[in-house]
C-alpha atoms as a PDB file:
ATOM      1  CA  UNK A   1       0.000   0.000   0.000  1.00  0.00           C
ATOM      2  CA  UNK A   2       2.619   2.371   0.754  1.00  0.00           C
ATOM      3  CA  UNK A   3       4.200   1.900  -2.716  1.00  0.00           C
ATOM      4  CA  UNK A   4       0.869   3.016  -4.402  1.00  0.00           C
ATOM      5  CA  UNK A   5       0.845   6.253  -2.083  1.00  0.00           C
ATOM      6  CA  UNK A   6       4.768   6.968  -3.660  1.00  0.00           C
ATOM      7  CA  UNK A   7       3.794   6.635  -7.018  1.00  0.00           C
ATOM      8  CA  UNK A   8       2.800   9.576  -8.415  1.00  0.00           C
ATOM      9  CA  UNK A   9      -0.301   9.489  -9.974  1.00  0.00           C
ATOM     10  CA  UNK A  10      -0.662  10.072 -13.928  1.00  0.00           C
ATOM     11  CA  UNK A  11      -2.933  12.331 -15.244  1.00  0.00           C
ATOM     12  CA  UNK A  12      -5.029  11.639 -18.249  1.00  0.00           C
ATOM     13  CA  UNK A  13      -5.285  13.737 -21.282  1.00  0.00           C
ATOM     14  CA  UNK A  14      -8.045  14.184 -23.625  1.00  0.00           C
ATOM     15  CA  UNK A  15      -6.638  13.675 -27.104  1.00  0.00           C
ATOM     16  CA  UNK A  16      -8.986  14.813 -30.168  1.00  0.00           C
ATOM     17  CA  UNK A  17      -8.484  13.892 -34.057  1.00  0.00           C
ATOM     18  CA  UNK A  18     -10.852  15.344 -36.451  1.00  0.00           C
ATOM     19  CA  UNK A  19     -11.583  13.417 -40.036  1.00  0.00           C
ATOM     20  CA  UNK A  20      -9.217  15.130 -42.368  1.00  0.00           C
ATOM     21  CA  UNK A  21      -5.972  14.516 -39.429  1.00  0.00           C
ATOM     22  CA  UNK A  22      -7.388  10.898 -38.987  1.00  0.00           C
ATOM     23  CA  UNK A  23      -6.828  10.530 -43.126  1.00  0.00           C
ATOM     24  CA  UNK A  24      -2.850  11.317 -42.131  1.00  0.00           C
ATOM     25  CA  UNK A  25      -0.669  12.355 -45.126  1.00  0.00           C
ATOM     26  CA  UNK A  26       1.700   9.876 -47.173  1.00  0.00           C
ATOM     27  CA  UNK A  27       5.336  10.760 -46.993  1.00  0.00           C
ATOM     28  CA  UNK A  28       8.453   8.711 -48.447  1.00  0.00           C
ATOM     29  CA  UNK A  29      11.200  11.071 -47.403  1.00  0.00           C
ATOM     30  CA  UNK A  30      11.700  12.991 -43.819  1.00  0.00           C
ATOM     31  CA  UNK A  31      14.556  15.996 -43.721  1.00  0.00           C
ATOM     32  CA  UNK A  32      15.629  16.962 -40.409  1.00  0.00           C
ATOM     33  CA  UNK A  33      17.483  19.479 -39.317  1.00  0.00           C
ATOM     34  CA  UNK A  34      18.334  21.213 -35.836  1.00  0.00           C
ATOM     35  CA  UNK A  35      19.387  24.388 -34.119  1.00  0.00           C
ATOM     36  CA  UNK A  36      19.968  24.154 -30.607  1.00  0.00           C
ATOM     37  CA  UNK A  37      16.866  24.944 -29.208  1.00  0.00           C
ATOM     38  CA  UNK A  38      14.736  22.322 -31.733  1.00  0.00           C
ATOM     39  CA  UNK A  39      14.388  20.119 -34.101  1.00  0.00           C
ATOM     40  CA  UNK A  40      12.447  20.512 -37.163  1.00  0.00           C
ATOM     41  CA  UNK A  41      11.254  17.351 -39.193  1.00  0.00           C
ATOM     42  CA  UNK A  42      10.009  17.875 -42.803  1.00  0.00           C
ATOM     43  CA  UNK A  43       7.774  15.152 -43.876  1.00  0.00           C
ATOM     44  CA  UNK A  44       7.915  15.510 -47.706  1.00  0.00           C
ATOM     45  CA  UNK A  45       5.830  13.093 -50.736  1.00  0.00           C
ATOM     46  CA  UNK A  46       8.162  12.866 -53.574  1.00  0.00           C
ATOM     47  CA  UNK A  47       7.031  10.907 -56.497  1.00  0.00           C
ATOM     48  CA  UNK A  48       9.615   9.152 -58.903  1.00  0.00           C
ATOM     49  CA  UNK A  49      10.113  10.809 -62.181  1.00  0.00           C
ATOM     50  CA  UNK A  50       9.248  14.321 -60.978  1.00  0.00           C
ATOM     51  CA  UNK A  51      12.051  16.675 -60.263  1.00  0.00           C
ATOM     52  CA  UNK A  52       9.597  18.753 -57.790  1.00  0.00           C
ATOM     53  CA  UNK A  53       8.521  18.150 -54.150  1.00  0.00           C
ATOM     54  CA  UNK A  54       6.557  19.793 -51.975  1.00  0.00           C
ATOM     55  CA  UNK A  55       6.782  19.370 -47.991  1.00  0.00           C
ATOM     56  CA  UNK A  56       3.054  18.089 -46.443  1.00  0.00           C
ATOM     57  CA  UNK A  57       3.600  18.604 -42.866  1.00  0.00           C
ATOM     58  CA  UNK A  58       6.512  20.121 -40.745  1.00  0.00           C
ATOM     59  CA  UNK A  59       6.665  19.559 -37.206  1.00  0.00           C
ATOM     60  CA  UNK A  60       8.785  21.614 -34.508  1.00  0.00           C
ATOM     61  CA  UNK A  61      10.216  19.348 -31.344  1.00  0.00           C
ATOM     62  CA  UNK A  62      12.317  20.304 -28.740  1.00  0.00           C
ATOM     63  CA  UNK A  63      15.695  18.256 -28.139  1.00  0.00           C
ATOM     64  CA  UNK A  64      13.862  16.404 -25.021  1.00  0.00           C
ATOM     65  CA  UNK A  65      10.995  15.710 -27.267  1.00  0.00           C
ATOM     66  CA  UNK A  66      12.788  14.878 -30.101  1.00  0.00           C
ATOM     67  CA  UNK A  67      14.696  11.709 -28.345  1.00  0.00           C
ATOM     68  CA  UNK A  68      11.677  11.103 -26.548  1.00  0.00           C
ATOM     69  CA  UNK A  69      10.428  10.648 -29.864  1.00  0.00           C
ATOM     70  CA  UNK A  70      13.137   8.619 -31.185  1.00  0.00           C
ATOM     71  CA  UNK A  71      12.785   6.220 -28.122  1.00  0.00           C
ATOM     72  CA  UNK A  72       9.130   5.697 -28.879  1.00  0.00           C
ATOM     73  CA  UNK A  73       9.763   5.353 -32.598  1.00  0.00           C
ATOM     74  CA  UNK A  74      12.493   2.766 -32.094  1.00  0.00           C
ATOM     75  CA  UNK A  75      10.412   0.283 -29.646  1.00  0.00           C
ATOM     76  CA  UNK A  76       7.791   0.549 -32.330  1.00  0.00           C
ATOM     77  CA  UNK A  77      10.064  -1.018 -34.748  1.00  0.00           C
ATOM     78  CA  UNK A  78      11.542  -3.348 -32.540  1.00  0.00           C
ATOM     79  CA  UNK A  79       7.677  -4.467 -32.054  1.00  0.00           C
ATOM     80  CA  UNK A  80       7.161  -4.286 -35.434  1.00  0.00           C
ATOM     81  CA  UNK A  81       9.478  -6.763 -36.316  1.00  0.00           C
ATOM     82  CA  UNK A  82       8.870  -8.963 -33.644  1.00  0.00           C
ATOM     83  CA  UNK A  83       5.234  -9.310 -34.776  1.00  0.00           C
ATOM     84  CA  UNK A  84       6.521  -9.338 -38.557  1.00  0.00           C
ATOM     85  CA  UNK A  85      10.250  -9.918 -39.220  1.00  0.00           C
ATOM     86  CA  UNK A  86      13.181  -7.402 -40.524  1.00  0.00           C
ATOM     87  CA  UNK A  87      12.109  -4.454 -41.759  1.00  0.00           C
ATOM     88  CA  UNK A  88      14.304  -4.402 -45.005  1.00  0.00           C
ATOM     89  CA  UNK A  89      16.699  -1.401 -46.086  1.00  0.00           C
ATOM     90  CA  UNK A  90      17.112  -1.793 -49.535  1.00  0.00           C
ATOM     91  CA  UNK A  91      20.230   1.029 -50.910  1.00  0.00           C
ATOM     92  CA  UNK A  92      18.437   3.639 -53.055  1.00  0.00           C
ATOM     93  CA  UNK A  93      20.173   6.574 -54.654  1.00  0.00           C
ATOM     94  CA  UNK A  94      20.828   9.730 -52.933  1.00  0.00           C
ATOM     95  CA  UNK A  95      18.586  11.778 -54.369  1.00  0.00           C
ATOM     96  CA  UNK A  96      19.856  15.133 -54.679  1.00  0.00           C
ATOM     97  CA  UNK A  97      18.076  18.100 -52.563  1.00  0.00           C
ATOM     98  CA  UNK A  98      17.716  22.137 -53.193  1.00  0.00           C
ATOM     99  CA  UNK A  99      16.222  23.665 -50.543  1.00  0.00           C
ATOM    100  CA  UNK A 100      18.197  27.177 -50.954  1.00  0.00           C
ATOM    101  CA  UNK A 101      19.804  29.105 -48.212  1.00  0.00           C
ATOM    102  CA  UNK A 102      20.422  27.306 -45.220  1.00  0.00           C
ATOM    103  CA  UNK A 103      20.259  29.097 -41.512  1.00  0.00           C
ATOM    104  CA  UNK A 104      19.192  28.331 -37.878  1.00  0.00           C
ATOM    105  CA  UNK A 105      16.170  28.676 -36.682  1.00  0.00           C
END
């Protein structure tokens, strides 16, 4: 009994997805890049055969989030494969990217 009475106690939060964020959106190529106060992650659809790309979704982590993040993501794909075997990497070409001027954020 005394252990329960340590533990703090976790509060539950109230998470909503409408229709259209439920849909998600199909990417095949992620760019990150970091300043030191965050991490940015570009989620981007490119299509082969088309020289042009457009990002779909950007999202803005801190650094504690970010390897929170890459925690989670990583026991996902350890389950994954558990459940379903390797995951295979197959070697693609670096496809060559133009974003412009580079800075920090």
């Amino acid at each position: 009994m005394a252990d329960q009475e340590n533990k703090p106690q976790q509060k539950q939060i109230n998470i909503e997805l409408d229709e259209n964020m439920a849909e998600g959106t199909y990417s095949n190529l992620a760019i990150i890049n970091h300043s030191v106060s965050e991490f940015v992650v570009d989620f981007i659809s490119i299509m082969p055969g088309r020289p042009k790309a457009k990002v779909r979704s950007r999202i803005i982590l801190t650094p504690q989030h970010a390897k929170k993040f890459l925690k989670a993501l990583g026991e996902n794909v350890q389950r994954f494969e558990q459940a379903h075997g390797a995951i295979k990497d197959y070697d693609q070409p670096q496809i060559p990217l133009n974003f412009g001027p580079t800075g920090e954020a």
